[in-house]
Each structure stands twice: as structure tokens, then as C-alpha cells.
C-alpha atoms as a PDB file:
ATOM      1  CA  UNK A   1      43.846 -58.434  45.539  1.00  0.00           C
ATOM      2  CA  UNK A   2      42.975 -58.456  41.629  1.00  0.00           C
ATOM      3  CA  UNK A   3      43.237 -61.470  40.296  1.00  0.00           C
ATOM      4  CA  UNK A   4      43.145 -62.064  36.537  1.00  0.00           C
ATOM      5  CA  UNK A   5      42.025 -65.546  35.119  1.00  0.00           C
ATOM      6  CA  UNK A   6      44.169 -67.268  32.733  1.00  0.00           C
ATOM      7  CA  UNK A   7      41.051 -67.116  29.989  1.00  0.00           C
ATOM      8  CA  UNK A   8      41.202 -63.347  30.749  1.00  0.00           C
ATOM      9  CA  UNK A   9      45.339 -63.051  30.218  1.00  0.00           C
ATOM     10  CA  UNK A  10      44.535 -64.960  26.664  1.00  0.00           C
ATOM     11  CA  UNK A  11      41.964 -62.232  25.449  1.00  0.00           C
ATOM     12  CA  UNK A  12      43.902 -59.477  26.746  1.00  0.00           C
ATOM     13  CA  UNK A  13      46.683 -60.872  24.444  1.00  0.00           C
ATOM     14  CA  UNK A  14      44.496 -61.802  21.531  1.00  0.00           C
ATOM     15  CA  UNK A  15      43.521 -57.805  21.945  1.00  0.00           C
ATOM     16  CA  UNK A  16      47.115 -57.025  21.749  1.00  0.00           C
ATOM     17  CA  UNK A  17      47.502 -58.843  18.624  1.00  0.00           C
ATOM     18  CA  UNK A  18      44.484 -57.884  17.054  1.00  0.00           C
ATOM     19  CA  UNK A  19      45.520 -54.056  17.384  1.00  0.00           C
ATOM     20  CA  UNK A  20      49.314 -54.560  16.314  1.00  0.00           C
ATOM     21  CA  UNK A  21      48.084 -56.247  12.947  1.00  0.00           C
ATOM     22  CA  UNK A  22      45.772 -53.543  12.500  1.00  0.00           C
ATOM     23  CA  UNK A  23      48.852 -51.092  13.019  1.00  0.00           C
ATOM     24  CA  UNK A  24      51.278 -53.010  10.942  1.00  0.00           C
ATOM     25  CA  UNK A  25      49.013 -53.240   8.041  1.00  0.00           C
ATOM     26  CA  UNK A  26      48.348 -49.349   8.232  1.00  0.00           C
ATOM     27  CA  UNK A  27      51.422 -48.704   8.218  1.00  0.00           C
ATOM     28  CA  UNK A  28      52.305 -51.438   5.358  1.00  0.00           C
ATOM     29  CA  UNK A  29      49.544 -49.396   3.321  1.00  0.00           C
ATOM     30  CA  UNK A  30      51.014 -46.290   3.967  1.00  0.00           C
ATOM     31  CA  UNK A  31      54.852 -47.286   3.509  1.00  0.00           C
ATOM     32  CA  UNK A  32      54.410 -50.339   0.904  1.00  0.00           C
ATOM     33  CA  UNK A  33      51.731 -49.319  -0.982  1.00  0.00           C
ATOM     34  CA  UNK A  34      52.657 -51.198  -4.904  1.00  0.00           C
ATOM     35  CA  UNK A  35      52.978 -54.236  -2.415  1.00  0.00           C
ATOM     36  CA  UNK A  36      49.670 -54.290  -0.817  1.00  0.00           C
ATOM     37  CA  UNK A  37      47.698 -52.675  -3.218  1.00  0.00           C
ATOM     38  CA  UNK A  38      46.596 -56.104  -4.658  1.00  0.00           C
ATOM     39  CA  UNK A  39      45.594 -56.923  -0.839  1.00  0.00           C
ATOM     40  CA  UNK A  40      41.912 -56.357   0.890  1.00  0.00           C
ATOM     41  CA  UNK A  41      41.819 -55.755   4.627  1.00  0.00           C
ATOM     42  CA  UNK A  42      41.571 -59.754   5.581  1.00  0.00           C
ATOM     43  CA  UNK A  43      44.274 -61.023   2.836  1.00  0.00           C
ATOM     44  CA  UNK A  44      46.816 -57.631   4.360  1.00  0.00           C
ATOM     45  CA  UNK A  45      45.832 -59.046   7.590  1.00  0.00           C
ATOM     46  CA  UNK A  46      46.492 -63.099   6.867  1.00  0.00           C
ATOM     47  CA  UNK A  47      50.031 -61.731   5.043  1.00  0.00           C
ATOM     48  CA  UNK A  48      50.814 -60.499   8.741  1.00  0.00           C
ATOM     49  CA  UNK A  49      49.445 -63.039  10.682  1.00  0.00           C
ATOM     50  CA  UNK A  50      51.336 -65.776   8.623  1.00  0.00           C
ATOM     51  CA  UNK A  51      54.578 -63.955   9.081  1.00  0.00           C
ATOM     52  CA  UNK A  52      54.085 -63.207  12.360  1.00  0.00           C
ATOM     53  CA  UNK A  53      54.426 -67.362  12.710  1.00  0.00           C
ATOM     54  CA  UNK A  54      56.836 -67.790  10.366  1.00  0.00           C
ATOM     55  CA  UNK A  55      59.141 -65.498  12.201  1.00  0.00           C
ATOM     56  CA  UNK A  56      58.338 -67.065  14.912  1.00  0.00           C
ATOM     57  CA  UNK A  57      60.462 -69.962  13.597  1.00  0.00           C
ATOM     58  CA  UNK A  58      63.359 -68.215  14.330  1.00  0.00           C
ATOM     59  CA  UNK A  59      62.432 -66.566  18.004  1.00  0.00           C
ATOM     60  CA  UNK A  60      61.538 -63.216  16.321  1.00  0.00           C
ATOM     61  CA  UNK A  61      58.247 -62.443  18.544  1.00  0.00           C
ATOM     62  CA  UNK A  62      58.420 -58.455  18.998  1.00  0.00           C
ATOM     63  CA  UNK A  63      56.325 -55.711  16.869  1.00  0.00           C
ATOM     64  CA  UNK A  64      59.300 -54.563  16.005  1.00  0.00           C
ATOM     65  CA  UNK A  65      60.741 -57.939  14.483  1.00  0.00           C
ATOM     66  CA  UNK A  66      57.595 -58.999  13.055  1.00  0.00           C
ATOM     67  CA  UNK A  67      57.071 -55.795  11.477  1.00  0.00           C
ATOM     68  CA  UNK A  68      60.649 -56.417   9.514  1.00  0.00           C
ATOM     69  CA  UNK A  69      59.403 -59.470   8.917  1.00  0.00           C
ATOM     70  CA  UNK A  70      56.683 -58.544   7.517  1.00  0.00           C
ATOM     71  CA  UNK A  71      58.229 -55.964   5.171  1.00  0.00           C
ATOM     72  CA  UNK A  72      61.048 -58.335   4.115  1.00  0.00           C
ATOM     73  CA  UNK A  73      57.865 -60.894   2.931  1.00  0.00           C
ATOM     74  CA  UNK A  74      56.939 -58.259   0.599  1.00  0.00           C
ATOM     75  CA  UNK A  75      60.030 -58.005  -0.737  1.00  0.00           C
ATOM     76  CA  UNK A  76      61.173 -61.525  -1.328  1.00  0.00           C
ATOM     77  CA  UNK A  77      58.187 -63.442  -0.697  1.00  0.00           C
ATOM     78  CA  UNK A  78      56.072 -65.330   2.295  1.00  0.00           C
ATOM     79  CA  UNK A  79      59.271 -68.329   2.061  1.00  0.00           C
ATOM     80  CA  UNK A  80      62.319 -66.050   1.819  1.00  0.00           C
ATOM     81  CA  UNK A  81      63.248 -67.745   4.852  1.00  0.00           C
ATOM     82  CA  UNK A  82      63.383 -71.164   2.744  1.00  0.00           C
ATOM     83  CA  UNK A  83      66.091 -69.468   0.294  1.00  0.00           C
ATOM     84  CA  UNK A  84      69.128 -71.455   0.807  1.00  0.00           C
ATOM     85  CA  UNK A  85      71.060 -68.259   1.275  1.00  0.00           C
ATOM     86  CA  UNK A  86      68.792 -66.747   3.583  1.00  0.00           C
ATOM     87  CA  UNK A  87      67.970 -69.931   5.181  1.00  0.00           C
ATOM     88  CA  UNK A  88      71.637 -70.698   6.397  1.00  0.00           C
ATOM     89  CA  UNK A  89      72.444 -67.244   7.661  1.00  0.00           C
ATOM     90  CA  UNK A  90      69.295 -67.063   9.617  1.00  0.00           C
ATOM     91  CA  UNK A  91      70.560 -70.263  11.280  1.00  0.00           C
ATOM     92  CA  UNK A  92      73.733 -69.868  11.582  1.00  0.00           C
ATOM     93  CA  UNK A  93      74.349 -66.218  11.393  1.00  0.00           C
ATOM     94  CA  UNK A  94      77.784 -65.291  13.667  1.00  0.00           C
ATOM     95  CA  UNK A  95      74.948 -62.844  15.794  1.00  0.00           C
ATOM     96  CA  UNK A  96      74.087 -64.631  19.325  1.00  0.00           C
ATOM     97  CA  UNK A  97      71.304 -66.807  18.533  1.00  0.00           C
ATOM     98  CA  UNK A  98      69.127 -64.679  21.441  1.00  0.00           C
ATOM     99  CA  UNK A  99      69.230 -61.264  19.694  1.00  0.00           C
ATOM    100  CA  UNK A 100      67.033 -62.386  16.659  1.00  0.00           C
ATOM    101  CA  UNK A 101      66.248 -58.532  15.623  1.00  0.00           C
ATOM    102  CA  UNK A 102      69.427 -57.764  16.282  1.00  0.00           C
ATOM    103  CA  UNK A 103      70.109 -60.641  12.927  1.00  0.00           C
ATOM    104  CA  UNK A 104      66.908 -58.919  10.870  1.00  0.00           C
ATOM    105  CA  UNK A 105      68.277 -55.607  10.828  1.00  0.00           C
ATOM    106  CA  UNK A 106      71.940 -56.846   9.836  1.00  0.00           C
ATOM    107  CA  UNK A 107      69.799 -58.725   7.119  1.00  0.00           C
ATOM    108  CA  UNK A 108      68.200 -55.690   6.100  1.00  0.00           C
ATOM    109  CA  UNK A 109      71.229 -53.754   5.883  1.00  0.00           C
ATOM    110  CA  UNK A 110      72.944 -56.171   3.642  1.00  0.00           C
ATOM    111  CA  UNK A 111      70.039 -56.471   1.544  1.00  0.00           C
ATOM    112  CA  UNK A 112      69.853 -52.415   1.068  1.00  0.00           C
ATOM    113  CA  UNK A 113      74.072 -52.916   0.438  1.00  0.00           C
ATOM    114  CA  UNK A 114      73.012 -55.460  -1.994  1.00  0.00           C
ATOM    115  CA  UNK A 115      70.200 -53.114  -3.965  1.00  0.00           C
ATOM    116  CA  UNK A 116      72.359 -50.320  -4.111  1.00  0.00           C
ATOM    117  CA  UNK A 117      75.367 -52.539  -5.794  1.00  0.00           C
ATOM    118  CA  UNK A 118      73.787 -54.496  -8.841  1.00  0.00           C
ATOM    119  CA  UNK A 119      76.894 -56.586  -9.069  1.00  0.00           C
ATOM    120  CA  UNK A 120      77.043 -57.760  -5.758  1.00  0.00           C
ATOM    121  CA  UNK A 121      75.328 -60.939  -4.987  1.00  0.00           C
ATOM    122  CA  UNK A 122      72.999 -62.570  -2.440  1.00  0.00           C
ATOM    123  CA  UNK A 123      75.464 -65.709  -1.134  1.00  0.00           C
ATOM    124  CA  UNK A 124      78.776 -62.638  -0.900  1.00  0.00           C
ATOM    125  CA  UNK A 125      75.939 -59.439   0.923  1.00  0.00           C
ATOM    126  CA  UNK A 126      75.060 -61.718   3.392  1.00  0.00           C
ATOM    127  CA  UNK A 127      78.346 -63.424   4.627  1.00  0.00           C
ATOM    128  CA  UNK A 128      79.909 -60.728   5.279  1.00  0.00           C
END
């Protein structure tokens, strides 16, 4: 039987994580590029890293999440999350508290809802 050290499990994941960054900020190049343009390879990949922990804050651990994550940090800044609007409805959003992407898309859709309506603001797009 294989068996795999603990030290072994950690670089394997430290792999992982390396080579998700490295995807993320391709893909933040390709899709963001006025956002990252200001951004070498180590800053783009520091941006990610420290939003990967932020999110973490708030349970959001997959690519997928983190990548949202990510993209909303661009958007509104490495603290969004310490907006007072933001910051209550990513604690006490009416979504379960285990489906954290599940509360990062609805944010994203009411932020879209809120870009598309220039009278509508922050507090009423994301109470709803």
C-alpha cells in the first residue's frame, strides 16, 4: 500500500495553489485587463493570494469562490468586505451560512442590478 506523508499532502497542496493563482491571474489579465494593468506578475499574484485569505474569512475556499473574490477586489477594493453594507450582508445574508458561493454570486448579481440602475443604491441592491 502507498502511503503518502503528511509533508508530501502539504506540497501537493502548495502545488495546487501555486497553479490556481497562476490560472486566476491569467485569466484576470485576460478578462480585467484596465484592473491589472498597473500589476507585475508577483503584485497580480499577492492581489490573489491576499484575497484568497480574506475570503477565507467568510468560508469561501473554492477556485470558483476565490476567483469571485478576486474579481469583486478589483472592483471595490482589497476591504470591500469591511463596507458596512457589504460587511452585514456577508454576515448575515438570509442564504444558509454553508453555501458561501452560493451568497457571492447573489452579491454579484445585485451589484450588476445595481450598475445597470444609477439610481439604485448599495444599502436597497443588496437587501433585497
Amino acid at each position: 500500500m502507498l502511503t503518502i506523508r503528511k509533508e508530501q499532502m502539504e506540497e501537493f497542496d502548495r502545488i495546487a495553489r501555486t497553479n490556481f493563482h497562476q490560472r486566476l491571474a491569467a485569466f484576470l489579465r485576460e478578462e480585467m485587463p484596465d484592473e491589472t494593468q498597473e500589476y507585475d506578475e508577483v503584485a497580480l499574484l499577492n492581489h490573489i493570494e491576499e484575497s484568497e485569505q480574506r475570503a477565507s474569512i467568510y468560508g469561501i475556499e473554492t477556485e470558483r469562490g476565490i476567483a469571485q473574490w478576486t474579481c469583486l477586489t478589483f472592483l471595490f477594493g482589497m476591504k470591500f468586505d469591511e463596507m458596512p453594507e457589504m460587511r452585514e450582508y456577508l454576515e448575515t445574508s438570509d442564504i444558509a451560512p454553508y453555501d458561501n458561493e452560493e451568497k457571492i454570486k447573489k452579491l454579484i448579481d445585485h451589484l450588476n442590478a445595481l450598475e445597470r440602475d444609477e439610481n439604485a443604491q448599495l444599502e436597497n441592491v443588496i437587501h433585497k
